[in-house]
N, C-alpha and C. Protein backbone atom coordinates (compact mmCIF):
# COMPACT_ATOMS: atom_id res chain seq x y z
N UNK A 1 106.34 160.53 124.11
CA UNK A 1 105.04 160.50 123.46
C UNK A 1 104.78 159.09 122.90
N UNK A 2 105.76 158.63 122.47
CA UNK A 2 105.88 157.28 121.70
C UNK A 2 105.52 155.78 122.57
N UNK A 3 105.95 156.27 123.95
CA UNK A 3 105.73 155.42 125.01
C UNK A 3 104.42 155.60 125.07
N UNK A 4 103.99 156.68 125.81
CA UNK A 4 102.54 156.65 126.37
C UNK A 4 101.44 156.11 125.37
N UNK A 5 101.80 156.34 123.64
CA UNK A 5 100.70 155.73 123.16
C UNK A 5 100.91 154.42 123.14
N UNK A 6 102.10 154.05 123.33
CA UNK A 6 102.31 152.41 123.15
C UNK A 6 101.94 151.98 124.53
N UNK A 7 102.04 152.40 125.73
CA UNK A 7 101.31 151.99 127.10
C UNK A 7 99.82 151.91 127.03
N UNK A 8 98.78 152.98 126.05
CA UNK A 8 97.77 153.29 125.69
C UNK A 8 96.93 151.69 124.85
N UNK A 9 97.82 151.60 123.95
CA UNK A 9 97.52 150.52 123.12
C UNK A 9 97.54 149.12 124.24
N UNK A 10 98.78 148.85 124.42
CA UNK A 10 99.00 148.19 125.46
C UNK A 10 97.46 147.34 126.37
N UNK A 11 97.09 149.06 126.77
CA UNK A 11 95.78 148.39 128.26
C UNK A 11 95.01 148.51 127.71
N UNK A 12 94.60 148.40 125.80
CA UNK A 12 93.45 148.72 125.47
C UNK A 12 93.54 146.87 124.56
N UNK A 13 94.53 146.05 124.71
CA UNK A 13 94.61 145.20 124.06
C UNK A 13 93.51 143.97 124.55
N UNK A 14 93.69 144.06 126.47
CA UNK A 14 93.20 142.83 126.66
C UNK A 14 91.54 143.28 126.11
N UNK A 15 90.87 144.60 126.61
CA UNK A 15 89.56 144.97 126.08
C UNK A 15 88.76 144.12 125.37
N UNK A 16 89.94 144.12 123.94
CA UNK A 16 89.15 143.72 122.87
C UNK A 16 89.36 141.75 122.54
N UNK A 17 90.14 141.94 123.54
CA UNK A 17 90.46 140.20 123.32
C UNK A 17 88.83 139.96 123.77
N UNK A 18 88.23 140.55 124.54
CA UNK A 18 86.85 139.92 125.10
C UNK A 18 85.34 140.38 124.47
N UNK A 19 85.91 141.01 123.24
CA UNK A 19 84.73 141.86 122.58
C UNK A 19 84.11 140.75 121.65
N UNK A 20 83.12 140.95 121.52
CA UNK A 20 82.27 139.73 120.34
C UNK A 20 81.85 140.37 119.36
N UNK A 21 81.90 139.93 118.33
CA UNK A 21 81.87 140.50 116.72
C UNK A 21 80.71 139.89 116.11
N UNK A 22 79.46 140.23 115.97
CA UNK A 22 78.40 139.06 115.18
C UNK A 22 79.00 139.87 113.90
N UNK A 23 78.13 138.85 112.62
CA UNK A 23 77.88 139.31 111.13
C UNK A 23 76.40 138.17 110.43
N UNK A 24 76.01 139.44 110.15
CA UNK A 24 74.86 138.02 109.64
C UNK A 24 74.43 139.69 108.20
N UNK A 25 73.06 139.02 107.67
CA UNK A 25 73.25 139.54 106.58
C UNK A 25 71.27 139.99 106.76
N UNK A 26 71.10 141.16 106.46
CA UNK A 26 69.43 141.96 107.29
C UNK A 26 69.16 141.43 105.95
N UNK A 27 67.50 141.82 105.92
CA UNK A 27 66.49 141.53 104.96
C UNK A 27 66.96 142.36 103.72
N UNK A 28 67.49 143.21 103.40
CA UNK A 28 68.23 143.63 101.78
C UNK A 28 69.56 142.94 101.73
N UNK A 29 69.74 142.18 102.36
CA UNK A 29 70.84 141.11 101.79
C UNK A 29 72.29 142.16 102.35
N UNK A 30 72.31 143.32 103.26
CA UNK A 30 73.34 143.89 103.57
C UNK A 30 73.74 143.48 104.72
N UNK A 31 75.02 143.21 104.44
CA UNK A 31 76.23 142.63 105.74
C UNK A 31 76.22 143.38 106.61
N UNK A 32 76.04 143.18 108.24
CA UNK A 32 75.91 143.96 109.27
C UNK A 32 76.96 143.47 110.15
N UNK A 33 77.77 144.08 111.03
CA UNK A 33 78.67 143.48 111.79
C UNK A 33 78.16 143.99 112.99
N UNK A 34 78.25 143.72 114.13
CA UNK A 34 78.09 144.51 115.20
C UNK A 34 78.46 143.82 116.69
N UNK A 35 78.57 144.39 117.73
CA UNK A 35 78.87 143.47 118.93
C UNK A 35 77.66 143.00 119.64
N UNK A 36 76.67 143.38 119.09
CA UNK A 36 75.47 143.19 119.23
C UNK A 36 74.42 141.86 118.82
N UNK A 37 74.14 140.95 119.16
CA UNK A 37 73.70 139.51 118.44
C UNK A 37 72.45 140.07 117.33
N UNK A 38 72.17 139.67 116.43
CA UNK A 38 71.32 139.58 115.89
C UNK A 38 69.76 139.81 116.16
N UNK A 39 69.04 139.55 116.11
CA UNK A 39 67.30 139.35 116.35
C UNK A 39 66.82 138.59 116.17
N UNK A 40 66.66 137.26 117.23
CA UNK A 40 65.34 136.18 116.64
C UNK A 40 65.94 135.50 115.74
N UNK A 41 65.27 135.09 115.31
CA UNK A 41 65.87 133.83 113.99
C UNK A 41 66.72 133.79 112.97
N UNK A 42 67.39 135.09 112.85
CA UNK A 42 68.62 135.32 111.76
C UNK A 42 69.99 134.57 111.86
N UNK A 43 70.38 134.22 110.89
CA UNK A 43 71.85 133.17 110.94
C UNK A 43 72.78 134.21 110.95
N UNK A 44 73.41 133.55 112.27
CA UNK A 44 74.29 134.81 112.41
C UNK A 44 75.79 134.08 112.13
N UNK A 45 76.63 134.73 112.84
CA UNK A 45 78.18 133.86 112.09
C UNK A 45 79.09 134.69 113.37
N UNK A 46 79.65 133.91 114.71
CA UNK A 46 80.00 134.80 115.42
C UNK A 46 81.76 135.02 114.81
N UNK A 47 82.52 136.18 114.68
CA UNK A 47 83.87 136.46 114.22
C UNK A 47 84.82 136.15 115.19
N UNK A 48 84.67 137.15 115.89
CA UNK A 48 85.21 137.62 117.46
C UNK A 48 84.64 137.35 118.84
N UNK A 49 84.94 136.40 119.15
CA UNK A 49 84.51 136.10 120.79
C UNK A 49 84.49 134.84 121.30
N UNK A 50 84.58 134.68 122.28
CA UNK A 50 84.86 133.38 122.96
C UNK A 50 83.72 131.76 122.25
N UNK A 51 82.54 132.44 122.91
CA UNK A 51 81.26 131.41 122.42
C UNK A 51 79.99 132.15 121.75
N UNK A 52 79.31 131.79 121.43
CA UNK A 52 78.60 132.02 120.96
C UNK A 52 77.23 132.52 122.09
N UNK A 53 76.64 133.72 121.38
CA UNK A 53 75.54 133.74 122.70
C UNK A 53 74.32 133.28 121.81
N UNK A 54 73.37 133.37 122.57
CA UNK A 54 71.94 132.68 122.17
C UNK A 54 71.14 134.58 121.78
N UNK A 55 70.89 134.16 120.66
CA UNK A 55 70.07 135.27 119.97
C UNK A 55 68.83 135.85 120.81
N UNK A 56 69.59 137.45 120.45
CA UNK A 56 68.28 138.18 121.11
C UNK A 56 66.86 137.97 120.95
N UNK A 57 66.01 137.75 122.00
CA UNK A 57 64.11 137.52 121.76
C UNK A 57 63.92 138.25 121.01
N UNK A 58 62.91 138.07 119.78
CA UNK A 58 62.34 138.87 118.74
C UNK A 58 61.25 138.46 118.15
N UNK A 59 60.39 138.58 117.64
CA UNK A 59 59.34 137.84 117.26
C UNK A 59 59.81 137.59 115.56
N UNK A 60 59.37 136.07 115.40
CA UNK A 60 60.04 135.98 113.95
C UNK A 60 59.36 136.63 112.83
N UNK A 61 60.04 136.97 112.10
CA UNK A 61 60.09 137.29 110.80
C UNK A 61 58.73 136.93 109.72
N UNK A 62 57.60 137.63 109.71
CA UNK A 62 56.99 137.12 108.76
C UNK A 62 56.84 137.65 107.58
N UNK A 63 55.93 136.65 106.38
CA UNK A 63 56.41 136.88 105.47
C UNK A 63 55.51 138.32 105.04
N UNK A 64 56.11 138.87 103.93
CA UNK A 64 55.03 140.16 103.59
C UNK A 64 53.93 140.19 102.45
N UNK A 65 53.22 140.44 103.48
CA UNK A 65 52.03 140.19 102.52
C UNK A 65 51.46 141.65 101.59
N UNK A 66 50.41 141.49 100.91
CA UNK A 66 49.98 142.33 100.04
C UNK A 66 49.37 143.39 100.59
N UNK A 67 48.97 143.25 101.88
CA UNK A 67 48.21 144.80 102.67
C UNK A 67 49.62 145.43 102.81
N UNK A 68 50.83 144.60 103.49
CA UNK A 68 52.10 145.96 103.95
C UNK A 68 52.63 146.13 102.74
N UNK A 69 52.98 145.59 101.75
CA UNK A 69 53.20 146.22 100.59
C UNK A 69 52.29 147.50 100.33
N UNK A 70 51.28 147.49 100.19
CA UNK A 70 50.19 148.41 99.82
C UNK A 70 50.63 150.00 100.23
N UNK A 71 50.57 149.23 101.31
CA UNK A 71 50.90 150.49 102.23
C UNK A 71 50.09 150.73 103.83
N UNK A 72 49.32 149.67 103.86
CA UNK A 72 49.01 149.53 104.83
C UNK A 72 49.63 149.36 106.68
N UNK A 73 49.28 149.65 107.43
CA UNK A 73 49.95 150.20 108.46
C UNK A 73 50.07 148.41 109.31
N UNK A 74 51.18 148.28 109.26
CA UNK A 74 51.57 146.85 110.07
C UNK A 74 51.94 147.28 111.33
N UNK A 75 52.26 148.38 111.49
CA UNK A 75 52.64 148.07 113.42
C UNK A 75 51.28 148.31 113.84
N UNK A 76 49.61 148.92 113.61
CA UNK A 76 48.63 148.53 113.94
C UNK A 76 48.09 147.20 114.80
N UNK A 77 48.90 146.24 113.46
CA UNK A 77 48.48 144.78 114.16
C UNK A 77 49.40 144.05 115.37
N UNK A 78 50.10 144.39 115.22
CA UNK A 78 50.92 143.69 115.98
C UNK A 78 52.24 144.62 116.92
N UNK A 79 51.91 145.50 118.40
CA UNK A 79 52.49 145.93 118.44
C UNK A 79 54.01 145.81 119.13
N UNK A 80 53.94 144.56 119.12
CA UNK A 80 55.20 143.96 119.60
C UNK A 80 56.28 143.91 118.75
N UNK A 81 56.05 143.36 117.66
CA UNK A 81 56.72 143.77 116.52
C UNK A 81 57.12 145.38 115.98
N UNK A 82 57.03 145.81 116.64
CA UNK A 82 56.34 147.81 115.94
C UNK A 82 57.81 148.04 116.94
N UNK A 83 57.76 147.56 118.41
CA UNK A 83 58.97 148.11 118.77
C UNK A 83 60.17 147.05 119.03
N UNK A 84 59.67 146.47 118.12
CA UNK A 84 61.14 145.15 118.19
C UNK A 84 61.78 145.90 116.59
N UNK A 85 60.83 146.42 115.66
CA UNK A 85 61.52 147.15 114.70
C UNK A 85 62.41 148.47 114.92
N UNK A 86 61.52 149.18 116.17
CA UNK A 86 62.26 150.29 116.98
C UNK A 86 63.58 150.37 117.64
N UNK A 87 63.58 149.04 118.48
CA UNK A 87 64.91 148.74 118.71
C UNK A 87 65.80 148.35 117.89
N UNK A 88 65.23 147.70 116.81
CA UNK A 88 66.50 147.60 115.73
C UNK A 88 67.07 148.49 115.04
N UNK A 89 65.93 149.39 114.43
CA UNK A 89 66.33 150.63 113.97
C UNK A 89 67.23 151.34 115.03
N UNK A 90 66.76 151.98 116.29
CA UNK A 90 67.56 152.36 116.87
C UNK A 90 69.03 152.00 117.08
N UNK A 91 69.43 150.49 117.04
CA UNK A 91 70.69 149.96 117.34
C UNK A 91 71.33 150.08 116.12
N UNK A 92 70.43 150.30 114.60
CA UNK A 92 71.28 150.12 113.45
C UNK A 92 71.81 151.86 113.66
N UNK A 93 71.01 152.80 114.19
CA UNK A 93 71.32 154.04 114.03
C UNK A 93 72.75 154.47 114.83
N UNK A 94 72.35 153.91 115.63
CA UNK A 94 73.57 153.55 117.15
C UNK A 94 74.86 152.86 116.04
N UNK A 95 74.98 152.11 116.21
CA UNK A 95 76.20 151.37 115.15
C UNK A 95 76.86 152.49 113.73
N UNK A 96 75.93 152.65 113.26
CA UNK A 96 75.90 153.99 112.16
C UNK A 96 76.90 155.22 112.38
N UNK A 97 76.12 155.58 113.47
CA UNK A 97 76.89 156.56 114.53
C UNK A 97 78.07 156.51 115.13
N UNK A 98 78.37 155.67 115.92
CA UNK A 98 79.31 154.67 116.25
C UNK A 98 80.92 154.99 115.15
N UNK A 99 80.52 154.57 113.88
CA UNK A 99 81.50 153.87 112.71
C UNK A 99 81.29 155.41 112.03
N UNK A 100 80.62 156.19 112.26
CA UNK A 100 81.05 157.63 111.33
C UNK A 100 81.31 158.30 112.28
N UNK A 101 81.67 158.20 113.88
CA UNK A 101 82.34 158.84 114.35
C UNK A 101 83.93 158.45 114.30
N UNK A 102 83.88 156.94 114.25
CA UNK A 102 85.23 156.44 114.55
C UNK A 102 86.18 156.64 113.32
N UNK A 103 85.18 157.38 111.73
CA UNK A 103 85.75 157.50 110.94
C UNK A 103 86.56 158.89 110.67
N UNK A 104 85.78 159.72 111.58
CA UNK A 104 85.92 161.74 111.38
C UNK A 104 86.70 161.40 112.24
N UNK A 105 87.01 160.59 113.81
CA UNK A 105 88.24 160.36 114.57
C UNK A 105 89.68 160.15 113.39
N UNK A 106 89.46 159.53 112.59
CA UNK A 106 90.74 158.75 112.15
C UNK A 106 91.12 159.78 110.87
N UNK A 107 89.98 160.36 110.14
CA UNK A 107 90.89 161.63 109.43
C UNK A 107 91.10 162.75 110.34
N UNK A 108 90.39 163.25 111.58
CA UNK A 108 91.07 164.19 112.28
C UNK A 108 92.35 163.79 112.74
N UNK A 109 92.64 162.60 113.20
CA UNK A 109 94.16 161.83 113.39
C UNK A 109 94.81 162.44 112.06
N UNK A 110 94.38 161.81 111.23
CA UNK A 110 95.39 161.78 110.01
C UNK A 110 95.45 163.47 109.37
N UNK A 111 94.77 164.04 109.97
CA UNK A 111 95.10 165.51 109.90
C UNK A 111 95.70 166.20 110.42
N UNK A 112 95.75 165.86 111.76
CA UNK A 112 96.98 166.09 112.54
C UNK A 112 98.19 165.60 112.11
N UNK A 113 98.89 164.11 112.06
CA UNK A 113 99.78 163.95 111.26
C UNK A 113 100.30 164.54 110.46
N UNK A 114 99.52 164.75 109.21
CA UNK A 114 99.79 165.70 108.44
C UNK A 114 99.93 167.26 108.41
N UNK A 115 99.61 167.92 109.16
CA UNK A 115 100.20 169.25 109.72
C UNK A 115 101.49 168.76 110.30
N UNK A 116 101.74 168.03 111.27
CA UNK A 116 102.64 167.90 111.69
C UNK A 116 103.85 167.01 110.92
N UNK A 117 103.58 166.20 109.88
CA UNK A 117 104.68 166.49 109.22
C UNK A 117 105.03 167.54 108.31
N UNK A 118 103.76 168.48 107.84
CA UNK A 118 104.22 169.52 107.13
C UNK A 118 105.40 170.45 108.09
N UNK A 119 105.07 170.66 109.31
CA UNK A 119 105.64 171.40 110.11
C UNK A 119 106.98 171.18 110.41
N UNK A 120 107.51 170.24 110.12
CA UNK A 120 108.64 169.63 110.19
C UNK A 120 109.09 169.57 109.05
N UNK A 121 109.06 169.36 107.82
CA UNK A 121 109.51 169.22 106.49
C UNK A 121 109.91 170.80 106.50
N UNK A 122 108.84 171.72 106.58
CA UNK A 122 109.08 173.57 106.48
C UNK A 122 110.38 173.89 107.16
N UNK A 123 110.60 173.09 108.51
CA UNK A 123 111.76 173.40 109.48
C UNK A 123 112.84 172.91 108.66
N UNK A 124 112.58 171.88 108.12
CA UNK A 124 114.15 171.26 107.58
C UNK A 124 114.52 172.12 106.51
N UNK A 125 113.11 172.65 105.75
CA UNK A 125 113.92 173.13 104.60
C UNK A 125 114.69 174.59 104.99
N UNK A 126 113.85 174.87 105.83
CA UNK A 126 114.46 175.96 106.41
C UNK A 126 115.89 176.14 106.82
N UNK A 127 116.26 174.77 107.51
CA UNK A 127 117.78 174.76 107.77
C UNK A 127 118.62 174.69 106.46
N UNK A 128 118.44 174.15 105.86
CA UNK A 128 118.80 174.11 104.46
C UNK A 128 118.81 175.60 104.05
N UNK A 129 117.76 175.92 103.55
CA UNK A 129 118.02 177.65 102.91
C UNK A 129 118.74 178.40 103.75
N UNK A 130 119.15 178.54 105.41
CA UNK A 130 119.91 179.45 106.06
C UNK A 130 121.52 179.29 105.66
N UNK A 131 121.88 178.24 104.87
CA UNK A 131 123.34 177.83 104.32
C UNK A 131 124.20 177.50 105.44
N UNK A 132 125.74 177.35 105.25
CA UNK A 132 126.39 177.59 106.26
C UNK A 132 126.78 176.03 106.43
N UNK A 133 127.76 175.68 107.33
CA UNK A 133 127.96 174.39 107.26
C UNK A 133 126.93 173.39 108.09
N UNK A 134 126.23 172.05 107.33
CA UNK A 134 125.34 171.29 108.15
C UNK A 134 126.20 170.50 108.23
N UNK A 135 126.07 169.89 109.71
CA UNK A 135 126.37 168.36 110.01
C UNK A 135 125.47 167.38 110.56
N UNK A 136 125.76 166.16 110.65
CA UNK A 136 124.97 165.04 111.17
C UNK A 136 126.36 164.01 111.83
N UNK A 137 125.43 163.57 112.69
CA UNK A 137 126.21 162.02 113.68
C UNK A 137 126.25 160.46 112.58
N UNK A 138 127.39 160.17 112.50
CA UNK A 138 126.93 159.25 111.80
C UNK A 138 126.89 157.95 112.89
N UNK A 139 126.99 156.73 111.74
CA UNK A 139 126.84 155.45 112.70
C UNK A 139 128.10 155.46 114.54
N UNK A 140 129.04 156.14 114.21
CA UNK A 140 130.25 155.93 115.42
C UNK A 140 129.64 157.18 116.30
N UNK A 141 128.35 158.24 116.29
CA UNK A 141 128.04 159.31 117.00
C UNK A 141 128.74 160.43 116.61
N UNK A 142 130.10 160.43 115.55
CA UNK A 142 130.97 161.45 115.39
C UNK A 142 130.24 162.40 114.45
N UNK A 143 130.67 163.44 114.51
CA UNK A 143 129.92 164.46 113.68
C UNK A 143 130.71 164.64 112.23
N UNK A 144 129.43 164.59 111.02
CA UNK A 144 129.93 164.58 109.79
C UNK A 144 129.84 165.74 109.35
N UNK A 145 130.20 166.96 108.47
CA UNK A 145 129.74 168.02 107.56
C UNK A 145 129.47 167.52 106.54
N UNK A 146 128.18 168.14 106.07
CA UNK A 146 128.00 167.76 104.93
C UNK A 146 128.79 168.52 103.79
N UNK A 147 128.65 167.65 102.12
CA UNK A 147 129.38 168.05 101.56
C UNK A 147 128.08 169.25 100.83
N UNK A 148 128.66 170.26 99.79
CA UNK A 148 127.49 170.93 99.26
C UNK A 148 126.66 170.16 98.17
N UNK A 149 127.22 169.12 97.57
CA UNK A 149 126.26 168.13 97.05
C UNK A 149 124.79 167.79 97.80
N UNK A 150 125.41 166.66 98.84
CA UNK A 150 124.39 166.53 99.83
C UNK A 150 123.56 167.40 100.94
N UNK A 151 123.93 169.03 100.88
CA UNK A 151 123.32 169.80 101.22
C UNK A 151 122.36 170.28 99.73
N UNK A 152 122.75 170.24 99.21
CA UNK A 152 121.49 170.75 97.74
C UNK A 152 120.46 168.98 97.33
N UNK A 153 121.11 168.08 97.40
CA UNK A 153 119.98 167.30 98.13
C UNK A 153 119.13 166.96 99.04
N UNK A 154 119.82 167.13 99.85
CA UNK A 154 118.66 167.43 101.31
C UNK A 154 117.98 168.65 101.16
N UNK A 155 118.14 169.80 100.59
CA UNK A 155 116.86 170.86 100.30
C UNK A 155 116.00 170.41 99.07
N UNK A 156 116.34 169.88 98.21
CA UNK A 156 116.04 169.13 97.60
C UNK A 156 114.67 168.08 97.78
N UNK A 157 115.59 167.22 98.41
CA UNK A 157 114.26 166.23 99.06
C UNK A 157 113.25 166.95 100.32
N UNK A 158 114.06 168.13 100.68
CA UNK A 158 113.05 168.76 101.97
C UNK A 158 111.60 169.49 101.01
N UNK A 159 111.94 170.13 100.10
CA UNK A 159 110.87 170.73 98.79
C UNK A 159 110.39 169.94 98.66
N UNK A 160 110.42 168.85 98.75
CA UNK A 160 109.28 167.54 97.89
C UNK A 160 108.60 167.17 99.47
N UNK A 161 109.12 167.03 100.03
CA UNK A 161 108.31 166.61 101.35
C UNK A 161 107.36 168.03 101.76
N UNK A 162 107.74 169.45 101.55
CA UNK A 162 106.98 170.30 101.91
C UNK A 162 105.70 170.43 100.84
N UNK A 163 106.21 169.84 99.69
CA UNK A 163 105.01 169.91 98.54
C UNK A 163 104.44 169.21 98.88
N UNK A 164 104.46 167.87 99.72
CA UNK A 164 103.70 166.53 99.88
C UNK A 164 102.61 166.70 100.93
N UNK A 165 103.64 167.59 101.84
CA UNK A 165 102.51 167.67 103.21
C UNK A 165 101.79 168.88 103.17
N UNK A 166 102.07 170.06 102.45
CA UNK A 166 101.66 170.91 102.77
C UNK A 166 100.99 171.51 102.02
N UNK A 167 100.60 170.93 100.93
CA UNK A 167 99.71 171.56 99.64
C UNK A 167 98.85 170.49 98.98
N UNK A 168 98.50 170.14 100.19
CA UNK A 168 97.12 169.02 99.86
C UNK A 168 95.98 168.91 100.53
């Protein structure tokens, strides 16, 4: 198992050697990262990637005046702008999406883990409570018995690992 994810990682390394990372900062002053360039005239800052690309066409940025404050309807005037906002929105929704899936991925990971070390801690303690003589291999492969000291420690530390994984 240990292999295949490390073969996994492996062919997923060169991938990202070639992925490009922008960051620039939208009109509320919030940091956006994305592999995606920017829009039009925004200072962008590339992280990750070879060179730099030349910013997506957008129509620039103007300033806001007192009718769109109001409340007045600005994609009316100008409807080029109306879906250059569309596509952005859309790509911020896309990215959004993106990063709260990759996040429910990584606690369903880490939920698994955690069953599965509960499941294993339960087994050990289990060997432990059946009594009887335990042994282990030590460094030469030879087989040790334990003494009953270190058998009431190892159930011991197996209770704390079953409290850890399994009642949280």
């Amino acid at each position: 198992m240990k292999k295949v994810l490390l073969l996994l990682i492996l062919m997923a390394l060169p991938l990202m050697a070639h992925a490009q990372v922008y960051k620039w900062r939208d009109a509320n002053g919030k940091t956006i990262y994305s592999d995606v360039p920017p829009p039009g005239n925004v200072k962008q800052e590339l992280i990750i990637g070879n060179k730099p690309v030349a910013p997506a066409a957008a129509p620039s940025v103007q300033p806001v005046t007192p009718a769109v404050v109001a409340g007045a309807p600005a994609a009316a005037s100008d409807p080029k702008k109306a879906a250059a906002d569309k596509d952005a929105e859309a790509r911020k929704r896309q990215v959004e999406a993106e990063a709260a899936k990759k996040k429910d991925e990584a606690k369903q990971a880490e939920l698994e883990q955690r069953q599965q070390n509960c499941l294993k801690a339960k087994t050990n303690l289990q060997n432990y409570k059946i009594g009887g003589r335990l042994s282990r291999a030590n460094e030469k492969g030879e087989r040790e018995y334990l003494s009953d000291a270190e058998i009431a420690n190892g159930k011991e530390q197996a209770q704390k690992e079953v409290d850890e994984f399994c009642n949280q």
